[in-house]
Protein backbone atom coordinates (compact mmCIF):
# COMPACT_ATOMS: atom_id res chain seq x y z
CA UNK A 1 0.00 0.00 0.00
CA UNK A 2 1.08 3.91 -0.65
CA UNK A 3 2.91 5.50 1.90
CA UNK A 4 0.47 7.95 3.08
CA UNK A 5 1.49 11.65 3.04
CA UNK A 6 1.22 13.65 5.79
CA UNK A 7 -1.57 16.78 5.74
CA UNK A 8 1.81 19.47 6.55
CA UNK A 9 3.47 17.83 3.35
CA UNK A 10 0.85 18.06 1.13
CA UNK A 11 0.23 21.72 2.02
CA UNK A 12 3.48 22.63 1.73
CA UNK A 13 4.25 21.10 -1.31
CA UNK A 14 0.96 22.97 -2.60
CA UNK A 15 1.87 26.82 -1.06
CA UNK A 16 5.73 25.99 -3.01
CA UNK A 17 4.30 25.62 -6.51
CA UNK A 18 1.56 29.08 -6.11
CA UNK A 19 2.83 32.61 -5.71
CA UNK A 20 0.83 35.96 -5.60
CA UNK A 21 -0.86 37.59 -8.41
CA UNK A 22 0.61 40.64 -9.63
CA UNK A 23 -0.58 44.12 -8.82
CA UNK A 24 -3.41 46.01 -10.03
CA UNK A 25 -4.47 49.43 -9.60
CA UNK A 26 -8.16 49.96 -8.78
CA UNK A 27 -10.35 52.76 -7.31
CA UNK A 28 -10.46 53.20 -3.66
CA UNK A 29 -14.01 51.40 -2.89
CA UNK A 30 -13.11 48.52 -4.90
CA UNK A 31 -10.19 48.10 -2.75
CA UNK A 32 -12.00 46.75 -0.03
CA UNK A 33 -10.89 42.92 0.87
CA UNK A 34 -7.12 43.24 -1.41
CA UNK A 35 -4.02 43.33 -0.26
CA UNK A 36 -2.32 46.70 -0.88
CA UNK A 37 0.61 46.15 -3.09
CA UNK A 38 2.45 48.97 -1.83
CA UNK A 39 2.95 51.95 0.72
CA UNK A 40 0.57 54.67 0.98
CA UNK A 41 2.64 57.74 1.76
CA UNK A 42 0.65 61.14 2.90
CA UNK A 43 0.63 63.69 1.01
CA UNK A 44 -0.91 66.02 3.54
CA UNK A 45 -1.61 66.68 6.92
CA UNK A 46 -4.61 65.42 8.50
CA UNK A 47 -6.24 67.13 10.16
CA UNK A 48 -4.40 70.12 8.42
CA UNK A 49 -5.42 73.04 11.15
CA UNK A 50 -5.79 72.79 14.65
CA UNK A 51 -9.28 72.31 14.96
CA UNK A 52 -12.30 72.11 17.84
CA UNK A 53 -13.34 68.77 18.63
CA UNK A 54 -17.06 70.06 20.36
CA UNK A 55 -19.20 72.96 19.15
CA UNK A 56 -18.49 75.89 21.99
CA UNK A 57 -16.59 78.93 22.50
CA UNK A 58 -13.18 79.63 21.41
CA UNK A 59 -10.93 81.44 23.88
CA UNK A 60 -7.66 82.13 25.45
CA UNK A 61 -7.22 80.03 28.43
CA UNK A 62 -5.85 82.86 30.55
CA UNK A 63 -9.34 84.60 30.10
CA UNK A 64 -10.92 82.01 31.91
CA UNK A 65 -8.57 81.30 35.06
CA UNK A 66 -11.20 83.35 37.45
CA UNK A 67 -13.93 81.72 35.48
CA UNK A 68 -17.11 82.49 35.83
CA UNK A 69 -15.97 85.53 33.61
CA UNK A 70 -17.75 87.18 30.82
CA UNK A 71 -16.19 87.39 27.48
CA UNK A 72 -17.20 89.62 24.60
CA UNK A 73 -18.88 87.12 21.25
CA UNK A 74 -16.83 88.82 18.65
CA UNK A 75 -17.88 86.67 15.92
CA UNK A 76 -19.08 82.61 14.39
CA UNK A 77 -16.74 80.20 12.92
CA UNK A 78 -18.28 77.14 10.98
CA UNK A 79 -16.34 73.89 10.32
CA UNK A 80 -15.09 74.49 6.31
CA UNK A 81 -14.45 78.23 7.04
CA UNK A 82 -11.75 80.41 8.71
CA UNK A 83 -12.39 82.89 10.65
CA UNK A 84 -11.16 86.51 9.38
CA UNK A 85 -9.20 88.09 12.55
CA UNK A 86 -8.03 86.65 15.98
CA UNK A 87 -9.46 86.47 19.03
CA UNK A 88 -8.38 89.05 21.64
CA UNK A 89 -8.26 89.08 25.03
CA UNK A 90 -11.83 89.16 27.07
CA UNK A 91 -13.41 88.10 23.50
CA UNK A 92 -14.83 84.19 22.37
CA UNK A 93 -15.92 83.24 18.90
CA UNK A 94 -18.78 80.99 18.83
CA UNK A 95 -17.42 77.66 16.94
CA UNK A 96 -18.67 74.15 15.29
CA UNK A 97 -17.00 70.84 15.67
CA UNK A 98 -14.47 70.35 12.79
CA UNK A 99 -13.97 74.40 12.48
CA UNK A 100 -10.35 75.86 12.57
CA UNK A 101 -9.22 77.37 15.93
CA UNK A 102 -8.89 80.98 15.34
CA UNK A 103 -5.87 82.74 15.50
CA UNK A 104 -5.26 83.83 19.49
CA UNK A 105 -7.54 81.17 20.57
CA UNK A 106 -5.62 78.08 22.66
CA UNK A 107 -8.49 76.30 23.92
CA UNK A 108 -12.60 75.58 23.48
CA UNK A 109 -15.25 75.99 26.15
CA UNK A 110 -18.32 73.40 25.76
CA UNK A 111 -21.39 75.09 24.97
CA UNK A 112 -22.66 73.21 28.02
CA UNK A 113 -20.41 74.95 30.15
CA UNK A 114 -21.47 78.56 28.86
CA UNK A 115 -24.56 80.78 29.40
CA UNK A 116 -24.35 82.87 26.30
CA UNK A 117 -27.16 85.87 25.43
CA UNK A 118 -26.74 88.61 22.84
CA UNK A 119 -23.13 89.78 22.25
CA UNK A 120 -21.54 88.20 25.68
CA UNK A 121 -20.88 84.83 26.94
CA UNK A 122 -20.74 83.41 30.31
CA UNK A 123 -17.44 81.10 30.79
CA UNK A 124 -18.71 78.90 33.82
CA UNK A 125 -15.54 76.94 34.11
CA UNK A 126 -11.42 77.23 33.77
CA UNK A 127 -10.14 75.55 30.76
CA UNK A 128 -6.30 74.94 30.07
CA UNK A 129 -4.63 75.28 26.75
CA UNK A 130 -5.58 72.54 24.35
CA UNK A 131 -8.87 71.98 26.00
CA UNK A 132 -11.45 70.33 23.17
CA UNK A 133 -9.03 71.28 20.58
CA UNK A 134 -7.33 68.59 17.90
CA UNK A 135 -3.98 69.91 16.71
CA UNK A 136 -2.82 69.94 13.30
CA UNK A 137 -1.28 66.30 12.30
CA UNK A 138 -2.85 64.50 15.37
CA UNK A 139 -3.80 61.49 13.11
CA UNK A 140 -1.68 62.05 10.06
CA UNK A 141 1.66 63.90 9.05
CA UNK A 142 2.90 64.36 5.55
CA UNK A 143 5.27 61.74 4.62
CA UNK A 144 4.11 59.12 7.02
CA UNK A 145 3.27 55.58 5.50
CA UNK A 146 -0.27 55.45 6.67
CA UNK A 147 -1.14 52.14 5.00
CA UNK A 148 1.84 49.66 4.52
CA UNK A 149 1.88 47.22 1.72
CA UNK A 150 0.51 43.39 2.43
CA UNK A 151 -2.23 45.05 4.36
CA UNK A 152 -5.22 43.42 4.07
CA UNK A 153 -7.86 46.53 3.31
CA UNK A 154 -11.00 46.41 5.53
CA UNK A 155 -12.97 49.65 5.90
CA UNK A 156 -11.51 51.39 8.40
CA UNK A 157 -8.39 51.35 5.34
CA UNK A 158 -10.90 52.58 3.09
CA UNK A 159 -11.46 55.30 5.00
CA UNK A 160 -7.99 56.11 5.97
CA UNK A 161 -6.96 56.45 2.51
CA UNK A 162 -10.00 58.30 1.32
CA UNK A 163 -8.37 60.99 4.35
CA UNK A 164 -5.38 61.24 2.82
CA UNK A 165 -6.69 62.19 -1.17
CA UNK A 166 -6.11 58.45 -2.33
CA UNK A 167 -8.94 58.03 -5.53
CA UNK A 168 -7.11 54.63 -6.36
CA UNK A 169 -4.77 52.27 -5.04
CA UNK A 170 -1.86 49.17 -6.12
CA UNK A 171 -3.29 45.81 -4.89
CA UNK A 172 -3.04 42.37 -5.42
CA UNK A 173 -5.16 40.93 -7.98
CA UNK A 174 -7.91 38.50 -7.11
CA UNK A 175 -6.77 35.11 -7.98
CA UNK A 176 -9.28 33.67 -10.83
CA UNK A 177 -10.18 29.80 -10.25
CA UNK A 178 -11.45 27.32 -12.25
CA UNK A 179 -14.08 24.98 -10.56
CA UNK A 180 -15.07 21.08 -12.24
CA UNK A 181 -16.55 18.51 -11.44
CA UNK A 182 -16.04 15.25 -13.23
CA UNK A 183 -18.71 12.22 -13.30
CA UNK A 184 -21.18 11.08 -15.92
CA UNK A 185 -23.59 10.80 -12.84
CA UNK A 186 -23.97 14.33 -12.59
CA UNK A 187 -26.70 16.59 -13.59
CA UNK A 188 -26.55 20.71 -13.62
CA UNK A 189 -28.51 21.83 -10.94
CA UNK A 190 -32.22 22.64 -12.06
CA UNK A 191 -32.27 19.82 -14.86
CA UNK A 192 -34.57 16.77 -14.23
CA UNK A 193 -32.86 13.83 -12.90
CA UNK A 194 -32.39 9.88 -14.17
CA UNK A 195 -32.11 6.96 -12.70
CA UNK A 196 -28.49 6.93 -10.91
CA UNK A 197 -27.90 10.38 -11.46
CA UNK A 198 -27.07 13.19 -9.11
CA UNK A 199 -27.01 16.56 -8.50
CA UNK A 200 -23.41 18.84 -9.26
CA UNK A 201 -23.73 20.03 -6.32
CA UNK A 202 -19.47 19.70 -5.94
CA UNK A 203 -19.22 22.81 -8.24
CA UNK A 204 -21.56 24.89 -6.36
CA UNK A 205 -19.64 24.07 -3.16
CA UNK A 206 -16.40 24.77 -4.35
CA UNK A 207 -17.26 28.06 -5.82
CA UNK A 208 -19.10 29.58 -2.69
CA UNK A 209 -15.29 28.16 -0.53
CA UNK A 210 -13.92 30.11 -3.38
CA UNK A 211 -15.57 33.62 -3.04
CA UNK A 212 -15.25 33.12 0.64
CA UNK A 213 -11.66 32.52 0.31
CA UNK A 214 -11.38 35.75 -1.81
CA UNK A 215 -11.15 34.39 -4.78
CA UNK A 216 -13.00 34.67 -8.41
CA UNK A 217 -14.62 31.13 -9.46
CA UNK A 218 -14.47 30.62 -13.07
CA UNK A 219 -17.65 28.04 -13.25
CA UNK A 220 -16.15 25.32 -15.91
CA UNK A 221 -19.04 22.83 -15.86
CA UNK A 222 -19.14 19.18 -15.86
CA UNK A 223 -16.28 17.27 -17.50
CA UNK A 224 -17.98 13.37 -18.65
CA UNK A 225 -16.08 10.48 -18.23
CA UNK A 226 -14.13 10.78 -21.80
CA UNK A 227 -11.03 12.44 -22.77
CA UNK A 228 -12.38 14.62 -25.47
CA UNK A 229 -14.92 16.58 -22.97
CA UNK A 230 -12.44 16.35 -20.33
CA UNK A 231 -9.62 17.80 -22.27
CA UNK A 232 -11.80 20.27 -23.61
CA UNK A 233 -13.03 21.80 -20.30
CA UNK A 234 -9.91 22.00 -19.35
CA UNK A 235 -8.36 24.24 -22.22
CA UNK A 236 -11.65 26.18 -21.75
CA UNK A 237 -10.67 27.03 -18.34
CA UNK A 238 -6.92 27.64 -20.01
CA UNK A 239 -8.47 30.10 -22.63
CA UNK A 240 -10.47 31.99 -19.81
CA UNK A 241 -7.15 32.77 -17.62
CA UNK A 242 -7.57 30.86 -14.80
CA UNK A 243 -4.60 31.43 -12.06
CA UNK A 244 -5.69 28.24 -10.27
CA UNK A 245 -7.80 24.90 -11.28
CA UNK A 246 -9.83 23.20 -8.48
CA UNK A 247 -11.46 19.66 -9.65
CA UNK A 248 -13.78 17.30 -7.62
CA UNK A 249 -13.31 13.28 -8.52
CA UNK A 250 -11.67 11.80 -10.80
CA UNK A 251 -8.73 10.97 -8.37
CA UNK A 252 -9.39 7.96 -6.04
CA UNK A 253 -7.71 4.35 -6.55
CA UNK A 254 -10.95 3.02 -8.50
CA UNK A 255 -11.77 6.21 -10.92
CA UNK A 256 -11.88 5.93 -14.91
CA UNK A 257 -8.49 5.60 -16.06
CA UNK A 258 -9.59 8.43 -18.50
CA UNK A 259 -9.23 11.44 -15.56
CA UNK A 260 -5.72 10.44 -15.16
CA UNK A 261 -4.51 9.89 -18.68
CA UNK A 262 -6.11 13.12 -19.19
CA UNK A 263 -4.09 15.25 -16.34
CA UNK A 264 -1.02 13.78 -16.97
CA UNK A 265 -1.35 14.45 -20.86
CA UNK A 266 -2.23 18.20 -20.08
CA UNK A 267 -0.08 18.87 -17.84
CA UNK A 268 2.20 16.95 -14.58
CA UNK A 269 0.15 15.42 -11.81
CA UNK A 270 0.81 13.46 -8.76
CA UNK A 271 -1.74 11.61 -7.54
CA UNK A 272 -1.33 11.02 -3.44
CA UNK A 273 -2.97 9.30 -0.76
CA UNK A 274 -3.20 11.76 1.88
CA UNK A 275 -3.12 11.01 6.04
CA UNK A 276 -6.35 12.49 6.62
CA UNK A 277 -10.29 11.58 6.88
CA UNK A 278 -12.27 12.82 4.94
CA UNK A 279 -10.19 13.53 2.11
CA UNK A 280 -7.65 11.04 1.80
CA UNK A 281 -6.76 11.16 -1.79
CA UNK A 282 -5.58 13.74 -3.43
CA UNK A 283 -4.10 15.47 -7.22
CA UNK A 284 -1.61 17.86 -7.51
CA UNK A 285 -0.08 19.35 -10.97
CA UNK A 286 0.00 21.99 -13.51
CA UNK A 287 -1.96 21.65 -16.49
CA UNK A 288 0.23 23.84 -19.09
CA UNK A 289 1.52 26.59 -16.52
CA UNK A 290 -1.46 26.60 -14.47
CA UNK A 291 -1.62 25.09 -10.98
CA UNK A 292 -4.16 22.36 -10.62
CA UNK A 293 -5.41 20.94 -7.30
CA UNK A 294 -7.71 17.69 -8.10
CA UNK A 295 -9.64 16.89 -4.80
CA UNK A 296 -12.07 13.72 -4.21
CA UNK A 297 -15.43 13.41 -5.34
CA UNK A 298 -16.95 12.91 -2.32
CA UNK A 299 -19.08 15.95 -1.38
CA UNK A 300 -17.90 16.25 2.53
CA UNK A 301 -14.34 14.75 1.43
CA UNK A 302 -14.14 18.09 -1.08
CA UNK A 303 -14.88 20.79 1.15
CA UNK A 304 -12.89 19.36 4.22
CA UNK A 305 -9.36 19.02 1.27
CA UNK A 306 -10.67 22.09 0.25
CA UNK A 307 -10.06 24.07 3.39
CA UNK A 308 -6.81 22.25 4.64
CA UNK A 309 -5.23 22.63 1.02
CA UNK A 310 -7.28 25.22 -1.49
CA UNK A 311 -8.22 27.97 0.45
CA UNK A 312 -4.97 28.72 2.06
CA UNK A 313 -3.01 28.62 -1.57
CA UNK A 314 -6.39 31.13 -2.34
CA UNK A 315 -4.88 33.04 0.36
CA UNK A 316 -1.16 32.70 -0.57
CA UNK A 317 -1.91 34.11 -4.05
CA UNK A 318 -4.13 36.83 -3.30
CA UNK A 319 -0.99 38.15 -1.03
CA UNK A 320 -1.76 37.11 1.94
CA UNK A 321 1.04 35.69 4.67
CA UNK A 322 -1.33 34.02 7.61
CA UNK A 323 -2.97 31.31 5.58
CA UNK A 324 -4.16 29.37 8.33
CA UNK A 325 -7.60 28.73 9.40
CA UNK A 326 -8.01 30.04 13.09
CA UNK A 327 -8.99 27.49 15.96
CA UNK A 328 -10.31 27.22 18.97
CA UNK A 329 -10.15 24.80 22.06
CA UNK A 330 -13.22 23.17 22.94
CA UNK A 331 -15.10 20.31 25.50
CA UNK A 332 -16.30 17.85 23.65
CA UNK A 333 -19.98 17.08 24.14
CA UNK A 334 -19.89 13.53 23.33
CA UNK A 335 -17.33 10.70 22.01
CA UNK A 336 -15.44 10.69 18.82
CA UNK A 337 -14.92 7.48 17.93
CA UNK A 338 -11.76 6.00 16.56
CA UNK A 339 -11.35 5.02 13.27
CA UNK A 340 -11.15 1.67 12.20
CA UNK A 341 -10.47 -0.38 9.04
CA UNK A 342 -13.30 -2.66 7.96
CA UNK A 343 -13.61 -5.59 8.08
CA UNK A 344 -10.72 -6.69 10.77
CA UNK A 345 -11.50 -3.72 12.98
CA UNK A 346 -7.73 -2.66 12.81
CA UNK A 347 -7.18 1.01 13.47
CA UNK A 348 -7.15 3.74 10.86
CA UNK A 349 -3.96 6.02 11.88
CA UNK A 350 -5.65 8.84 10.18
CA UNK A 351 -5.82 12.42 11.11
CA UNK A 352 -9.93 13.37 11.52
CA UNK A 353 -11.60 16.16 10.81
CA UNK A 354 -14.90 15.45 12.51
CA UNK A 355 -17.99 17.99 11.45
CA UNK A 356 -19.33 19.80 14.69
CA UNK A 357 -21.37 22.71 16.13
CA UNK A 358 -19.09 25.02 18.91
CA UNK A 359 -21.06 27.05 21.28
CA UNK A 360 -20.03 29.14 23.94
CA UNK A 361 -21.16 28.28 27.29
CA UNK A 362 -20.81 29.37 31.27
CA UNK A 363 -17.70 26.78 31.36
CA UNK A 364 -16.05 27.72 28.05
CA UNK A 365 -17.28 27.00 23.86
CA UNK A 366 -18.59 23.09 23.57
CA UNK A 367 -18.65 21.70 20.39
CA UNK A 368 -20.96 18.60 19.57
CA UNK A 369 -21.37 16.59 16.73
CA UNK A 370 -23.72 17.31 13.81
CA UNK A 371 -24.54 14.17 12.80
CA UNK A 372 -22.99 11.24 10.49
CA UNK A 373 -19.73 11.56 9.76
CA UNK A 374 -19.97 9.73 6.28
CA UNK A 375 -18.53 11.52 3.57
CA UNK A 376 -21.34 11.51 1.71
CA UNK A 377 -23.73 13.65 4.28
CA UNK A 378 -23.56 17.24 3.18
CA UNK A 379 -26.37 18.45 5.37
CA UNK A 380 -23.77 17.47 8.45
CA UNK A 381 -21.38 20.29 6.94
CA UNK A 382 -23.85 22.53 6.25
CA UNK A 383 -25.15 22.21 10.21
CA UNK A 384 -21.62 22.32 11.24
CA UNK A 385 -19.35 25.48 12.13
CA UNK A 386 -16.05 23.95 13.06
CA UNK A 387 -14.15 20.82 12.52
CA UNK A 388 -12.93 18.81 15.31
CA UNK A 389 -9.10 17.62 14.98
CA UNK A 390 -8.51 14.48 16.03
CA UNK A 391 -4.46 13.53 15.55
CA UNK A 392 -3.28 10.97 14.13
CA UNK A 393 -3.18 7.76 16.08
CA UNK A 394 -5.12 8.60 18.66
CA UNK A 395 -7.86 6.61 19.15
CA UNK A 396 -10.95 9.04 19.30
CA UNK A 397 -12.21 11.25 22.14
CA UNK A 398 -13.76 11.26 24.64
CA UNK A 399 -16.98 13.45 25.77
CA UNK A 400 -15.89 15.77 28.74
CA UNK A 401 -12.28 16.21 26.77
CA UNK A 402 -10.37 19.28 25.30
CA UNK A 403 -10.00 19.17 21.74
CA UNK A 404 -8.88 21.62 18.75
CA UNK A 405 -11.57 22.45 16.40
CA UNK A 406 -10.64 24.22 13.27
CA UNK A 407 -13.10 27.07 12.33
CA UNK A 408 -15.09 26.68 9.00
CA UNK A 409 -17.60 29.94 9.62
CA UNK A 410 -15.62 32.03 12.67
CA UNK A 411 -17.22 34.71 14.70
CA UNK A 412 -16.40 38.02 13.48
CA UNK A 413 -15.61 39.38 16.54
């Protein structure tokens, strides 16, 4: 029997042969979600004027030191505007949040904190210098890198750069994938079935873990069982520019013969048995220049390769450097048992990733199980929010125990 290749091996033998995509530039609010491809330098100050941070009266702090006092209104500054003079001593000019102090003023009294009628204001308390007032370059300087390249932009970003005059920006590109399935069993979704057909639902799987991953799914269809249709979905995904192909079946120890011949005459493919359930086996290649990543047919065994080996070279090539998928440790709610190789009962030394629900309770998150773990039950992925991680060897868990569970949908908190 194959030697059987452990998950870290296969993943980085995958991340070696991707890279990221080049750099594009693209207007600011289509930014959002790329990786900036290089620094974002200033070009001015922000804000550019000392400014008040609360609507009120502008003063000199001296004025107010025997506060209550009453200061002469000489005038109304609006945020947008500057105010034509200075501020003298015993005077205040009325001003709005965002408006530039006036010349002579050091400080801003709350409107709160003022009984103003007619021409004269009432200063009910002592304010120091720099009271409610922003100074000029408090969030930004000219010349300072306010975004640095490999950042991944998320709106706060957006709006940083929109602060600094930036109408477009240098990211990386989103990489564009090509999703197939494979199988004369399957039927496009919305077509009527036949006996022993199936539903594609593989391609509509892999192309939602695609988006999510940040990526562009290039739908390719269904490849049939011959080398002609095969071949030619292939060069159709060639022609459309796909960075990245992602196949399901076709690559298991009892497939058509065809799916191979056809991979290795495109392109260079290794087909490998991988440590791991679901998703033991596994295709890896180029097909011309392109990348190609052939997981199992199985529906459950698809998604589960998908995220320990797709998403994260999604991740690499879209510029990213933390590829992994972010855990958390949980208490199991009930056993896990251990694998076991029918029909002599020996153990399976396999890693699992077992499907579960995590919840936080009093005591800490608990994660139970959502329900068969065959790899054929989809609706126990789709109940599922986490997968379990069960090392290799060991033989299960137990209910009461810590685990790791890898997150497939993570809190966004």
């Amino acid at each position: 029997m194959a030697k059987l290749l452990p998950v870290e091996e296969a993943r980085a033998c995958i991340l070696a042969a991707v890279a990221p995509m080049e750099a594009v530039t693209v207007p600011l609010l289509d930014a959002q979600d790329h990786v900036l491809a290089e620094d974002v330098v200033s070009a001015v100050t922000v804000p550019p004027l000392a400014n008040s941070s609360m609507d009120g009266f502008a003063v000199r702090a001296e004025d107010t030191v025997d506060a209550p006092v009453s200061l002469v209104v000489a005038g109304t500054v609006a945020a947008g505007y500057m105010y034509e003079g200075a501020v003298g001593p015993g005077q205040a000019v009325r001003i709005m949040t965002g408006a530039p102090l006036p010349p002579g003023a050091d400080a801003v009294v709350r409107f709160e904190d003022t009984d103003a009628a007619d021409d004269r204001v009432t200063i009910r308390v002592a304010v120091r210098p720099g009271n409610y007032v922003r100074p000029a370059g408090q969030d930004i300087r000219a010349g300072e890198v306010v975004v640095p390249r490999g950042t991944l932009l998320r709106p706060a970003h957006i709006g940083v750069l929109a602060s600094v005059g930036q109408a477009q920006v240098s990211v990386i590109r989103r990489p564009r994938v090509g999703v197939l399935a494979t199988g004369d069993e399957l039927v496009p979704v919305g077509e009527p079935l036949q006996p022993g057909q199936i539903y594609n639902s593989n391609t509509y799987s892999m192309a939602a873990q695609v988006t999510a991953a940040g990526g562009i799914p290039v739908l390719l269809g269904i490849a049939r069982d011959t080398k002609s249709d095969l071949t030619a979905c292939f060069r159709r995904g060639l022609e459309a520019g796909v960075d990245l192909f992602i196949t399901s079946g076709g690559v298991s120890m009892g497939d058509f013969d065809v799916v191979k011949d056809v991979l290795q005459a495109e392109g260079s493919m290794d087909f490998w048995r991988v440590n791991m359930k679901p998703g033991k086996p596994l295709a890896f290649g180029r097909l011309g220049s392109v990348p190609h990543l052939g997981l199992p047919g199985n529906p459950v065994s698809s998604m589960v390769a998908f995220q320990q080996f797709a998403r994260p070279a999604i991740l690499k090539m879209r510029g990213l450097t933390n590829l992994d998928s972010p855990t958390v440790d949980v208490i199991l709610d009930e056993d896990v048992p251990a694998l076991t190789l029918t029909p002599d009962l020996v153990r399976d030394e396999r890693r699992q990733y077992v499907r579960v629900m995590v919840e936080t309770r009093a005591d800490g998150p608990h994660a139970r199980l959502t329900g068969s773990q065959d790899s054929g039950v989809l609706t126990s992925m789709a109940r599922a929010n986490a997968l379990v991680v069960v090392p290799e060897g060991e033989a299960g868990a137990r209910a009461g125990e810590w685990a790791t569970a890898q997150w497939i949908d993570w809190p966004a908190v």
